[in-house]
N, C-alpha and C. Protein backbone atom coordinates (compact mmCIF):
# COMPACT_ATOMS: atom_id res chain seq x y z
N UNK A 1 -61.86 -15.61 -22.67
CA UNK A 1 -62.86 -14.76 -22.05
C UNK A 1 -62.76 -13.35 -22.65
N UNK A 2 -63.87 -12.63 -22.77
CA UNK A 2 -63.91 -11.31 -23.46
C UNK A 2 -63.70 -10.57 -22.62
N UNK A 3 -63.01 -8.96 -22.87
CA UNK A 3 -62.92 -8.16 -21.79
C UNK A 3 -64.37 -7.25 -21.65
N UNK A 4 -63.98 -6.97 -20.18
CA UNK A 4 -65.72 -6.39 -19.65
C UNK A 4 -65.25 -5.06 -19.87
N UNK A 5 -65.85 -3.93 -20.15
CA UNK A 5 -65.99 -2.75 -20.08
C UNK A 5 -67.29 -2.39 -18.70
N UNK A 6 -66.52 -2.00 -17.34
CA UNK A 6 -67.78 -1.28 -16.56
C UNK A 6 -67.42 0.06 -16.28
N UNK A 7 -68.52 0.99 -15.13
CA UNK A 7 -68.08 1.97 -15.18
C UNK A 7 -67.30 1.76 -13.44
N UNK A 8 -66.52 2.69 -13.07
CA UNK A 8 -65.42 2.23 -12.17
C UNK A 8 -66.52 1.99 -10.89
N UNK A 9 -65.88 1.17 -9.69
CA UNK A 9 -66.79 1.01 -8.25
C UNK A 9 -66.09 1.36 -7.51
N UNK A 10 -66.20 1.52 -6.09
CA UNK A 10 -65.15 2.10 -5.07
C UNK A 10 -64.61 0.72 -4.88
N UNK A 11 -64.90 -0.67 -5.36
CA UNK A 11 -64.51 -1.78 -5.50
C UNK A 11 -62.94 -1.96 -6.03
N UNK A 12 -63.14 -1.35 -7.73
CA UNK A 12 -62.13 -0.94 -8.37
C UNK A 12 -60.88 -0.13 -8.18
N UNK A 13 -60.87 0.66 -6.83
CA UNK A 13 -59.97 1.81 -7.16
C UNK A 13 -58.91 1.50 -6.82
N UNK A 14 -58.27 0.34 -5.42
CA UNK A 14 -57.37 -0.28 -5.53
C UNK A 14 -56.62 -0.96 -6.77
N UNK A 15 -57.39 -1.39 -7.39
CA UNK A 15 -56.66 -2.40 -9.08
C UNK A 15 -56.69 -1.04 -10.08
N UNK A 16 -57.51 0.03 -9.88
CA UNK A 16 -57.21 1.42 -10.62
C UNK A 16 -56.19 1.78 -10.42
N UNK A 17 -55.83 2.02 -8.89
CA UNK A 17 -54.34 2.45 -8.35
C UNK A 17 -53.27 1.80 -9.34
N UNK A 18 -53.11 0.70 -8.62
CA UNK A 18 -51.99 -0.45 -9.44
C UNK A 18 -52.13 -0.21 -10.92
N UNK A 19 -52.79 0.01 -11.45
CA UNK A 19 -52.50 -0.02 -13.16
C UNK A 19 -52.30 1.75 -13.17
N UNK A 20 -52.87 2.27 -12.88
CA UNK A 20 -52.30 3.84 -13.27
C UNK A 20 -50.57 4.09 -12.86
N UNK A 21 -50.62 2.96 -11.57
CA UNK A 21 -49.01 3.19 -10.88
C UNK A 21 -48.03 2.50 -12.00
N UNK A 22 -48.35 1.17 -12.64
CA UNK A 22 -47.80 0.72 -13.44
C UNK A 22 -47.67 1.46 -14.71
N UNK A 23 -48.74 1.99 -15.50
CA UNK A 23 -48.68 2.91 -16.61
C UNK A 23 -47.74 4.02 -16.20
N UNK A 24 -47.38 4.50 -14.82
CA UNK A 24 -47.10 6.17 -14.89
C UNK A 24 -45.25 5.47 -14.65
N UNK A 25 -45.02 4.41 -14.33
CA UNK A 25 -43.86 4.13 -14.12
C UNK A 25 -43.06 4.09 -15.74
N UNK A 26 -43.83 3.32 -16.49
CA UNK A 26 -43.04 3.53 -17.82
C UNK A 26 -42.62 4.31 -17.76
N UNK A 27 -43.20 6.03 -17.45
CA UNK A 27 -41.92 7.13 -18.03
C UNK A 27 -42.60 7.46 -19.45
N UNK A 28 -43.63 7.31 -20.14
CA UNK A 28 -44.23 7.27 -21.38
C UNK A 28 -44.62 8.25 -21.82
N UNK A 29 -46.14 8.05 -20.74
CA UNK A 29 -47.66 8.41 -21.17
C UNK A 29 -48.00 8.93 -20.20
N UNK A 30 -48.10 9.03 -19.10
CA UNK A 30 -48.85 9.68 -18.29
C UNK A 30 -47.77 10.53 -18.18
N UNK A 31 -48.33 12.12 -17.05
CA UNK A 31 -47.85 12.59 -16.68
C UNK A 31 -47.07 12.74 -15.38
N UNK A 32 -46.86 11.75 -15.03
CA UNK A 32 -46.53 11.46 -13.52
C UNK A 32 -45.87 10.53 -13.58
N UNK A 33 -44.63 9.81 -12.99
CA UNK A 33 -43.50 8.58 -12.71
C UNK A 33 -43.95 7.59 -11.56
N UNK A 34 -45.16 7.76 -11.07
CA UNK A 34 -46.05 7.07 -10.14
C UNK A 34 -47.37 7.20 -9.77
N UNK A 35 -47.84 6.55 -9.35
CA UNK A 35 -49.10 6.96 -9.01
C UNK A 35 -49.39 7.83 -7.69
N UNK A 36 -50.09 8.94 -7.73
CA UNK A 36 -50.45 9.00 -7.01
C UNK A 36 -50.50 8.48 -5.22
N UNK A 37 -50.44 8.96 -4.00
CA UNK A 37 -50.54 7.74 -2.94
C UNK A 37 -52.24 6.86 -2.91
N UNK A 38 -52.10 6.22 -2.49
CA UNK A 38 -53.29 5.19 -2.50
C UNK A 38 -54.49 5.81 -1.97
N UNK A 39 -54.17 6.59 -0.78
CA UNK A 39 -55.15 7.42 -0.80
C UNK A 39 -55.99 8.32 -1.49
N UNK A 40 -55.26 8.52 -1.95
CA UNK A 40 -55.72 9.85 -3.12
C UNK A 40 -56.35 9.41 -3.84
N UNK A 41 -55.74 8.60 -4.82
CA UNK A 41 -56.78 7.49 -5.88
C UNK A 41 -57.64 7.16 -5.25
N UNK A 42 -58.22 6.64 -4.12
CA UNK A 42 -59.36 6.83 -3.10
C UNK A 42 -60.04 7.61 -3.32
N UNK A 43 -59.97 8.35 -2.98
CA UNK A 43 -60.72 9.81 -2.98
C UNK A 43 -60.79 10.25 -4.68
N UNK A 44 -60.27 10.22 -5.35
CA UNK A 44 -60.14 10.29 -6.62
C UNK A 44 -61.28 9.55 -7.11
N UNK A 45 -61.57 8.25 -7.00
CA UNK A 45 -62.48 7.45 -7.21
C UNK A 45 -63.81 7.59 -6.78
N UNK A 46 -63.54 7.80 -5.18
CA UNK A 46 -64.62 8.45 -4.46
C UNK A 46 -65.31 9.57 -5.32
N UNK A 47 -64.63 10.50 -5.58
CA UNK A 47 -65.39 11.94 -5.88
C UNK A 47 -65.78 11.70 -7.46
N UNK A 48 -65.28 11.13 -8.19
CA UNK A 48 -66.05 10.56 -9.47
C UNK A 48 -67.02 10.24 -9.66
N UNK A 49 -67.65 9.08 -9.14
CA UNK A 49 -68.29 8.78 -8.65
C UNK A 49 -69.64 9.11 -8.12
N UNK A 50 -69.47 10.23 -7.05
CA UNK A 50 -70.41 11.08 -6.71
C UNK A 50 -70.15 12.40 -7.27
N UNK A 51 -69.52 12.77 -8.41
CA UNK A 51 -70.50 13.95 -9.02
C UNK A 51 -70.35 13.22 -10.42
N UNK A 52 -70.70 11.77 -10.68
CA UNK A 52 -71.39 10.86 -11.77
C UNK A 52 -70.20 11.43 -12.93
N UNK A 53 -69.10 11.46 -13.12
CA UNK A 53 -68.20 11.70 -14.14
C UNK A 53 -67.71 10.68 -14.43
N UNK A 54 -67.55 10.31 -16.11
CA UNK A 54 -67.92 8.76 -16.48
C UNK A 54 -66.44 8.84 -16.29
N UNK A 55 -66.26 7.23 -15.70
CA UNK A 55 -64.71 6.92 -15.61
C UNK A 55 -65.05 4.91 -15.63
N UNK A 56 -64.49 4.34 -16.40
CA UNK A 56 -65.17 3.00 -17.09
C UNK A 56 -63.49 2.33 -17.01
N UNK A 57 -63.72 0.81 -16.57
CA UNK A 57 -62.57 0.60 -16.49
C UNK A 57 -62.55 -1.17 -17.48
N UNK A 58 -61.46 -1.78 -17.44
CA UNK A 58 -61.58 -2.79 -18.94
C UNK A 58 -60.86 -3.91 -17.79
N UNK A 59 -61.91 -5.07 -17.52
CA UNK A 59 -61.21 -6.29 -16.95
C UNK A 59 -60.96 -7.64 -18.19
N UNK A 60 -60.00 -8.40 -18.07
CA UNK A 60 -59.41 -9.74 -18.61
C UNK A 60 -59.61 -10.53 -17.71
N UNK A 61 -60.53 -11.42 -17.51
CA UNK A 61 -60.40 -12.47 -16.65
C UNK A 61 -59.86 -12.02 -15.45
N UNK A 62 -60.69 -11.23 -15.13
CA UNK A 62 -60.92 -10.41 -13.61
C UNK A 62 -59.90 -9.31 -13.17
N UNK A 63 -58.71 -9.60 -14.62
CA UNK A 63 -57.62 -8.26 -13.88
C UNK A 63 -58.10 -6.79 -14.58
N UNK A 64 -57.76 -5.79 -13.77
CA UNK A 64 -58.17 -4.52 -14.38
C UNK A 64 -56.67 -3.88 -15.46
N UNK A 65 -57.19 -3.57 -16.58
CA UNK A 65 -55.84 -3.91 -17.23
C UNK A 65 -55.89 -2.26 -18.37
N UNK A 66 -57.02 -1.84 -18.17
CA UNK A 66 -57.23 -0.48 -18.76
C UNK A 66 -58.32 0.93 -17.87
N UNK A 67 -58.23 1.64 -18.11
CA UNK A 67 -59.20 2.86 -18.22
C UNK A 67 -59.48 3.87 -18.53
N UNK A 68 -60.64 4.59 -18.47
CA UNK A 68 -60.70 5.87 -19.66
C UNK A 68 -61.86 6.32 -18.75
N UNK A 69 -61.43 7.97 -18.49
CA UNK A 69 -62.23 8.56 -18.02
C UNK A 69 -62.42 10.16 -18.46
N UNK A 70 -63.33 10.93 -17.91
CA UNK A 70 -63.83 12.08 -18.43
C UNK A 70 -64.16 12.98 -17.26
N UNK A 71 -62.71 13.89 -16.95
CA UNK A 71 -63.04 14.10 -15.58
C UNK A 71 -63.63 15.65 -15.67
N UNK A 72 -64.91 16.31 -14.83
CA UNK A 72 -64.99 17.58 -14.98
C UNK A 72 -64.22 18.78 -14.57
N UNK A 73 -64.00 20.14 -15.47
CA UNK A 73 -63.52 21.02 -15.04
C UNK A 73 -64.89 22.02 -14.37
N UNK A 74 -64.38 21.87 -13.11
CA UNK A 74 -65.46 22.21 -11.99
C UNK A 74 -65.17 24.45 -11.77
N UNK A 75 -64.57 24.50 -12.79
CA UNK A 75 -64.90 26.14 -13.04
C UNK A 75 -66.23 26.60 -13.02
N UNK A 76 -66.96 27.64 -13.15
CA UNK A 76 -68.05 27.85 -13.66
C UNK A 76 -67.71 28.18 -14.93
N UNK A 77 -67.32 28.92 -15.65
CA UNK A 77 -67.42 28.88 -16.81
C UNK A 77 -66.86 28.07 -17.49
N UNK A 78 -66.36 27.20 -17.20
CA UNK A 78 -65.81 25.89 -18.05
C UNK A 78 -66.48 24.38 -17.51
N UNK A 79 -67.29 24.85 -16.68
CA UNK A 79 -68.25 23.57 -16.37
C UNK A 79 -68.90 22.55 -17.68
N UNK A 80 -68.88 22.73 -18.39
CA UNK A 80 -69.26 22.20 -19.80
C UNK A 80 -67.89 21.47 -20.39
N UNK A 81 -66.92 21.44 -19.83
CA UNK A 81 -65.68 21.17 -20.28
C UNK A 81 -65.32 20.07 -19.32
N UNK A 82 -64.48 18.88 -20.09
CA UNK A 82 -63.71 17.73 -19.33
C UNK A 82 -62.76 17.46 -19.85
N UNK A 83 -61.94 16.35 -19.40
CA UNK A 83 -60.63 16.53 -18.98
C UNK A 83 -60.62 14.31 -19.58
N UNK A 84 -60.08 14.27 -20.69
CA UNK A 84 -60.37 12.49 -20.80
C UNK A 84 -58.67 12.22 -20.52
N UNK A 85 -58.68 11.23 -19.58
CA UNK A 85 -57.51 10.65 -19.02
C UNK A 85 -57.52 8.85 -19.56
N UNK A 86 -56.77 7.92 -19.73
CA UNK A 86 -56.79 6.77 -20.37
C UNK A 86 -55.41 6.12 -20.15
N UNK A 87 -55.43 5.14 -19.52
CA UNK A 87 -54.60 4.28 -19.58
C UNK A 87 -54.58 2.15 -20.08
N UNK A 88 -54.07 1.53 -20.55
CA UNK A 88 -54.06 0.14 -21.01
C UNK A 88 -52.71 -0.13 -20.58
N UNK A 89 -52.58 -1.60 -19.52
CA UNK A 89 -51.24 -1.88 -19.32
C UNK A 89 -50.65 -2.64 -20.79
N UNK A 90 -49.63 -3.13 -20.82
CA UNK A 90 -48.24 -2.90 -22.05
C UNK A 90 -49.03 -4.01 -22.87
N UNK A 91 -49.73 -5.60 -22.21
CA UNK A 91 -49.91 -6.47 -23.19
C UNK A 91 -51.28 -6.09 -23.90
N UNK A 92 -51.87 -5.28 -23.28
CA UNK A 92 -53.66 -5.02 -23.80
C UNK A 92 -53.24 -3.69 -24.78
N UNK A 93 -52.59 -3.12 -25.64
CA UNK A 93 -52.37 -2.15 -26.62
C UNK A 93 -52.48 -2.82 -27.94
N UNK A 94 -53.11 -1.69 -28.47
CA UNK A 94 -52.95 -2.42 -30.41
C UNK A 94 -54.06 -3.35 -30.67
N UNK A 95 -54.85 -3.79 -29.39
CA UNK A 95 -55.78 -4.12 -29.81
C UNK A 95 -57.51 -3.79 -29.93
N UNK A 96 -57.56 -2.51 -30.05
CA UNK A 96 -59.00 -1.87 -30.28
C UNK A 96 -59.44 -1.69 -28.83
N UNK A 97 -59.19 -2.08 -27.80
CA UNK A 97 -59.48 -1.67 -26.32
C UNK A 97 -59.64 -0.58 -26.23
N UNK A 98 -58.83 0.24 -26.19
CA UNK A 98 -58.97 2.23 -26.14
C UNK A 98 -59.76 2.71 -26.67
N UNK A 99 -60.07 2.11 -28.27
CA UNK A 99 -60.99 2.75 -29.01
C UNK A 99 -62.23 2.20 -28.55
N UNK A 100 -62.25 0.95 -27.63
CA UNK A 100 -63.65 0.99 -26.92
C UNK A 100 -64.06 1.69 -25.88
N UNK A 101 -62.85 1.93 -25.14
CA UNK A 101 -63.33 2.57 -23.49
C UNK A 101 -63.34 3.96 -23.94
N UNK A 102 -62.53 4.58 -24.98
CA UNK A 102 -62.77 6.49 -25.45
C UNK A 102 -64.29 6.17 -25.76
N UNK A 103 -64.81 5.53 -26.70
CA UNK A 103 -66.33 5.84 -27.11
C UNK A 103 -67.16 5.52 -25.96
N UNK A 104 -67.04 4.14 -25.31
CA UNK A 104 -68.13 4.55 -24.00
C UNK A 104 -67.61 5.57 -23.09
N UNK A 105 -66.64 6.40 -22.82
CA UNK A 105 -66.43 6.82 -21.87
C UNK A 105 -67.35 8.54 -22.75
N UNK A 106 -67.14 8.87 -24.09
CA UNK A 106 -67.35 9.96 -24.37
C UNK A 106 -69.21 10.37 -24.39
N UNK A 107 -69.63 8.76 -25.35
CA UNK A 107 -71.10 8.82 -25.13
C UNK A 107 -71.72 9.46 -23.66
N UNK A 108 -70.59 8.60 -22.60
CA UNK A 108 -71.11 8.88 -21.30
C UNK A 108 -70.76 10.69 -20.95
N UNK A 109 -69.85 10.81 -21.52
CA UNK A 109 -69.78 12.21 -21.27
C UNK A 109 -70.55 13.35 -21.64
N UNK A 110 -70.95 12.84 -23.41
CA UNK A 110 -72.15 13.56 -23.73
C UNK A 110 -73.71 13.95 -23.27
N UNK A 111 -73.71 12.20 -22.29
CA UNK A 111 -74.85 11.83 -22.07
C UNK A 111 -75.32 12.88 -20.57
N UNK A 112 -74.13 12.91 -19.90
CA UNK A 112 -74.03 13.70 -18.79
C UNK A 112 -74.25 15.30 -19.30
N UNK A 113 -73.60 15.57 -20.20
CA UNK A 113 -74.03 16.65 -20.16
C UNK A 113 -72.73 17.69 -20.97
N UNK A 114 -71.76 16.93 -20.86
CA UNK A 114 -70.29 17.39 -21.37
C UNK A 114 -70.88 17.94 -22.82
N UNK A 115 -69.89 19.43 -22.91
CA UNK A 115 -70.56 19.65 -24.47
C UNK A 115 -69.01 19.80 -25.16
N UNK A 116 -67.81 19.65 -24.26
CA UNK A 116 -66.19 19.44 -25.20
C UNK A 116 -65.24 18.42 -23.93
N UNK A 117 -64.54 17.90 -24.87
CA UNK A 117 -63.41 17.06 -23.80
C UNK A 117 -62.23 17.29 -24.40
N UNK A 118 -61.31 17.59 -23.73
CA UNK A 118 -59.69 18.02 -24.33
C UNK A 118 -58.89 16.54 -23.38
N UNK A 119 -57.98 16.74 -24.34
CA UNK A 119 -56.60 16.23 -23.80
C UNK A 119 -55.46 16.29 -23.80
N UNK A 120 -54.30 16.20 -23.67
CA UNK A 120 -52.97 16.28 -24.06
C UNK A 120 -52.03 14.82 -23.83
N UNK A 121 -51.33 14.78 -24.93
CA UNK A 121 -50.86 13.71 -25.51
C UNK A 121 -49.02 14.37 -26.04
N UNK A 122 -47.99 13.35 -25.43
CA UNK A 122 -46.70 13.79 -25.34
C UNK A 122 -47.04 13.44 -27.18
N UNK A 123 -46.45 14.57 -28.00
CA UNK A 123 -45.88 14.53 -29.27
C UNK A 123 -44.77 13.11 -29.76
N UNK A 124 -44.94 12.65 -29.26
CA UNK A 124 -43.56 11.38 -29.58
C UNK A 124 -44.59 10.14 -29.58
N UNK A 125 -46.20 10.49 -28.80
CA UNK A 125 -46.94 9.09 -29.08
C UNK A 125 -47.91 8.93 -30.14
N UNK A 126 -47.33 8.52 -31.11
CA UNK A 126 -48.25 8.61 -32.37
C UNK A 126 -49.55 7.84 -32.67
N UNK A 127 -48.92 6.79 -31.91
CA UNK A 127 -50.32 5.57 -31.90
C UNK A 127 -51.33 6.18 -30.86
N UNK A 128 -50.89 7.18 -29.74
CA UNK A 128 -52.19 7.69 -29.17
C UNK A 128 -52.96 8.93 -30.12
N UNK A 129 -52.15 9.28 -30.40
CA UNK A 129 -52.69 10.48 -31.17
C UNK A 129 -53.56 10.15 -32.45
N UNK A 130 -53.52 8.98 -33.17
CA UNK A 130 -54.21 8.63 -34.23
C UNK A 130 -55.17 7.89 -33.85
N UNK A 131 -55.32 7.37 -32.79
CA UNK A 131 -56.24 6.93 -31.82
C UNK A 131 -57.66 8.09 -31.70
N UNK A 132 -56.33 8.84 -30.97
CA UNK A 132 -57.53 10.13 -30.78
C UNK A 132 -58.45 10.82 -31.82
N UNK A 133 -57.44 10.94 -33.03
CA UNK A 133 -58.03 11.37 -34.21
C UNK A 133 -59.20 10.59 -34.90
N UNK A 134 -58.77 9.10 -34.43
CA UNK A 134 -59.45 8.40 -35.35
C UNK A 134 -61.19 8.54 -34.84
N UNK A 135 -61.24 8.84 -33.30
CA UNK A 135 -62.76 9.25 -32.85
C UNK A 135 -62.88 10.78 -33.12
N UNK A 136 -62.29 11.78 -33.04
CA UNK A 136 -62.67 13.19 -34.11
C UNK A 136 -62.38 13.93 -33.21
N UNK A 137 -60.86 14.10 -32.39
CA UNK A 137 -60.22 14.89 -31.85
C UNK A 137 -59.24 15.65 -32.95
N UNK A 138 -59.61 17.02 -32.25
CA UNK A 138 -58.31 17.87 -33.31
C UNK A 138 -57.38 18.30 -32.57
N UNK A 139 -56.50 18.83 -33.26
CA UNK A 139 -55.38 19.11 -32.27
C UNK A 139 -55.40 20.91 -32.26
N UNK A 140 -55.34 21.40 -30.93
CA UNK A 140 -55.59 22.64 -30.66
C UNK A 140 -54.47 23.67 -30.30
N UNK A 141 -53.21 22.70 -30.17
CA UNK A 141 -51.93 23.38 -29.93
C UNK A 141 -51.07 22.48 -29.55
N UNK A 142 -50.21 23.03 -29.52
CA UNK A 142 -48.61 22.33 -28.12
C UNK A 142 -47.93 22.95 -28.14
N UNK A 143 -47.56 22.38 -27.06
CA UNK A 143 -46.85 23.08 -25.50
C UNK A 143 -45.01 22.53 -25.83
N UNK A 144 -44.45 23.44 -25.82
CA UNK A 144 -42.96 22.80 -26.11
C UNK A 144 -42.33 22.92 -24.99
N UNK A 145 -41.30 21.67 -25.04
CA UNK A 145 -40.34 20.98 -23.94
C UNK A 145 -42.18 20.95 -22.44
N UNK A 146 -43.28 20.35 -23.07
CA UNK A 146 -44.28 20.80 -22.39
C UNK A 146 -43.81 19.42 -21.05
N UNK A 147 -43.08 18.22 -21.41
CA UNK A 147 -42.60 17.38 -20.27
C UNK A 147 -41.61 16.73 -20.07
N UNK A 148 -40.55 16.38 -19.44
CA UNK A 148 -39.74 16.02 -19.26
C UNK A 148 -39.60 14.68 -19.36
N UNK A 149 -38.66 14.31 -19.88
CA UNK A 149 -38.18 12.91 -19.86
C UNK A 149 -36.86 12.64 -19.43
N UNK A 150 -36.35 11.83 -18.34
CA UNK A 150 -34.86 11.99 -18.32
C UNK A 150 -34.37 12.91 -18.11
N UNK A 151 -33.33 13.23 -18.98
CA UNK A 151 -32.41 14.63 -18.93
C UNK A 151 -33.06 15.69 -19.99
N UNK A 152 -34.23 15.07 -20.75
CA UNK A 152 -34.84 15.96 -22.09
C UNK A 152 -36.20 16.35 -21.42
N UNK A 153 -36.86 16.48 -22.76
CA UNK A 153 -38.26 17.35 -22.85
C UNK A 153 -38.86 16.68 -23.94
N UNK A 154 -40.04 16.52 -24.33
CA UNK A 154 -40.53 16.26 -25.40
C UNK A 154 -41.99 17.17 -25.24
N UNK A 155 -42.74 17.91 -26.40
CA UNK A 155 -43.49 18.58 -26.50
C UNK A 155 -44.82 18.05 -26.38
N UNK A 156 -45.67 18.97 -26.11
CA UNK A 156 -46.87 18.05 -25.69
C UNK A 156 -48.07 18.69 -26.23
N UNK A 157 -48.92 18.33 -26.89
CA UNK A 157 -50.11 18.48 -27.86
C UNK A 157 -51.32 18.04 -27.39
N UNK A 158 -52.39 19.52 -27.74
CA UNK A 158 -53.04 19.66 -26.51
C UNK A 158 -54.37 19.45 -27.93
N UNK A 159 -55.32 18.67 -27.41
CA UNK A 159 -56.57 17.65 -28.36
C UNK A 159 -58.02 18.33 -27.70
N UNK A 160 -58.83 18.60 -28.45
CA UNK A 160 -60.15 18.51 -27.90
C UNK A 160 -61.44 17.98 -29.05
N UNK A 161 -61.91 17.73 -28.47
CA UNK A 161 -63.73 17.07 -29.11
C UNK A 161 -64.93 17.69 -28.46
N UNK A 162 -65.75 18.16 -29.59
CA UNK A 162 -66.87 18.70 -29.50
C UNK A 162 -68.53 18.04 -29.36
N UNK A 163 -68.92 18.00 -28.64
CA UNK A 163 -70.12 17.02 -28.34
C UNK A 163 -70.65 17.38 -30.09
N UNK A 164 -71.69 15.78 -29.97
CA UNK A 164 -71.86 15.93 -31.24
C UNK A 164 -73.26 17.25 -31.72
N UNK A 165 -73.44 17.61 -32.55
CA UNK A 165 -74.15 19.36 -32.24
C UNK A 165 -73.52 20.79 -31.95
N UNK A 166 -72.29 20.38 -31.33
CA UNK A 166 -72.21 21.44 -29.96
C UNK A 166 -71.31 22.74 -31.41
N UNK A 167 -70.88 22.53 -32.44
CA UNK A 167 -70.31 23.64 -33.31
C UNK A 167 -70.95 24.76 -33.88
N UNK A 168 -72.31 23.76 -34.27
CA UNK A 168 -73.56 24.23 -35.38
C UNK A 168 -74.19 25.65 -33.40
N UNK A 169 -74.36 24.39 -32.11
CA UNK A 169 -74.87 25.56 -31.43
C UNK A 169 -73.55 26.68 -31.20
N UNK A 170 -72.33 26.38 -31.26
CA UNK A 170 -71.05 27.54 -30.76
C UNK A 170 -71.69 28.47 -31.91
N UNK A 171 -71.71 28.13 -33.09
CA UNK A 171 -71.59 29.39 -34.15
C UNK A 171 -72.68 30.12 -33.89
N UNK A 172 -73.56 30.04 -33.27
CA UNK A 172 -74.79 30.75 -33.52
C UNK A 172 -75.17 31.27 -32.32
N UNK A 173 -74.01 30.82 -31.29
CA UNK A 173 -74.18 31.72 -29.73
C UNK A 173 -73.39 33.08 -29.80
């Protein structure tokens, strides 16, 4: 069976929970050693949702096993700006999944209205970072000892992407 790419339902946010809780437990990639409480991801889901910020999730024969989202920075002056978050549990990696849910998730971001999306990515994950590059993220800085691991730190490298247009209009604003 092929995997589905949809965009998330308040259906989803329970099996969202569980895989973000499972991703944040590695100790890896996310920034957090758990998920969130269940509630929250609730409401998390909830409020996505209703202010339409693309967040698309990847089922295998009905399990939810990835996602990629584009969350807004609700500043006013950075309202044009989002925030792409992404997770794939351990057996769904390496295989082009990410590089599907980043492009629908970004189209959708463009489509909304997003004119840049940043991210940050721990320096030690190379396969995310060439990932990122490989859709036309640059890297804009990092942050040293920016997260902890264990008894260490590893530095953390901070990515953004420019809607497509959006340079040709920066230079000329």
């Amino acid at each position: 069976m092929a995997i589905s790419l949809a965009p998330i339902t308040q259906e989803d946010a329970a099996d969202f929970w569980a895989a973000v809780d499972a991703v944040s437990r590695e100790g890896l990639y996310l920034a957090r050693l758990r998920a969130p409480p269940l509630e929250a991801s609730l409401a998390f889901v909830a409020n996505n949702i209703a202010r339409g910020y693309p967040q698309f999730v990847a089922r295998d024969a009905g399990q939810l096993v990835g996602w990629c989202d584009a969350i807004g920075n609700e500043r006013d002056l950075q309202d044009h700006c989002a925030t792409l978050g992404m997770g794939l549990l351990p057996a769904w990696r390496g295989q082009g999944l990410g590089r599907r849910l980043i492009e629908r998730t970004l189209a959708a971001a463009w489509a909304r209205g997003f004119r840049r999306v940043e991210l940050t990515v721990n320096a030690d994950n190379l396969r995310a970072q060439a990932l990122y590059r490989a859709v036309g993220f640059q890297v804009e800085g990092r942050f040293r000892a920016g997260a902890r691991r264990g008894q260490g730190y590893v530095d953390v490298i901070a990515m953004a992407l420019l809607a497509p247009g959006m340079l040709s209009d920066w230079q000329q604003g």
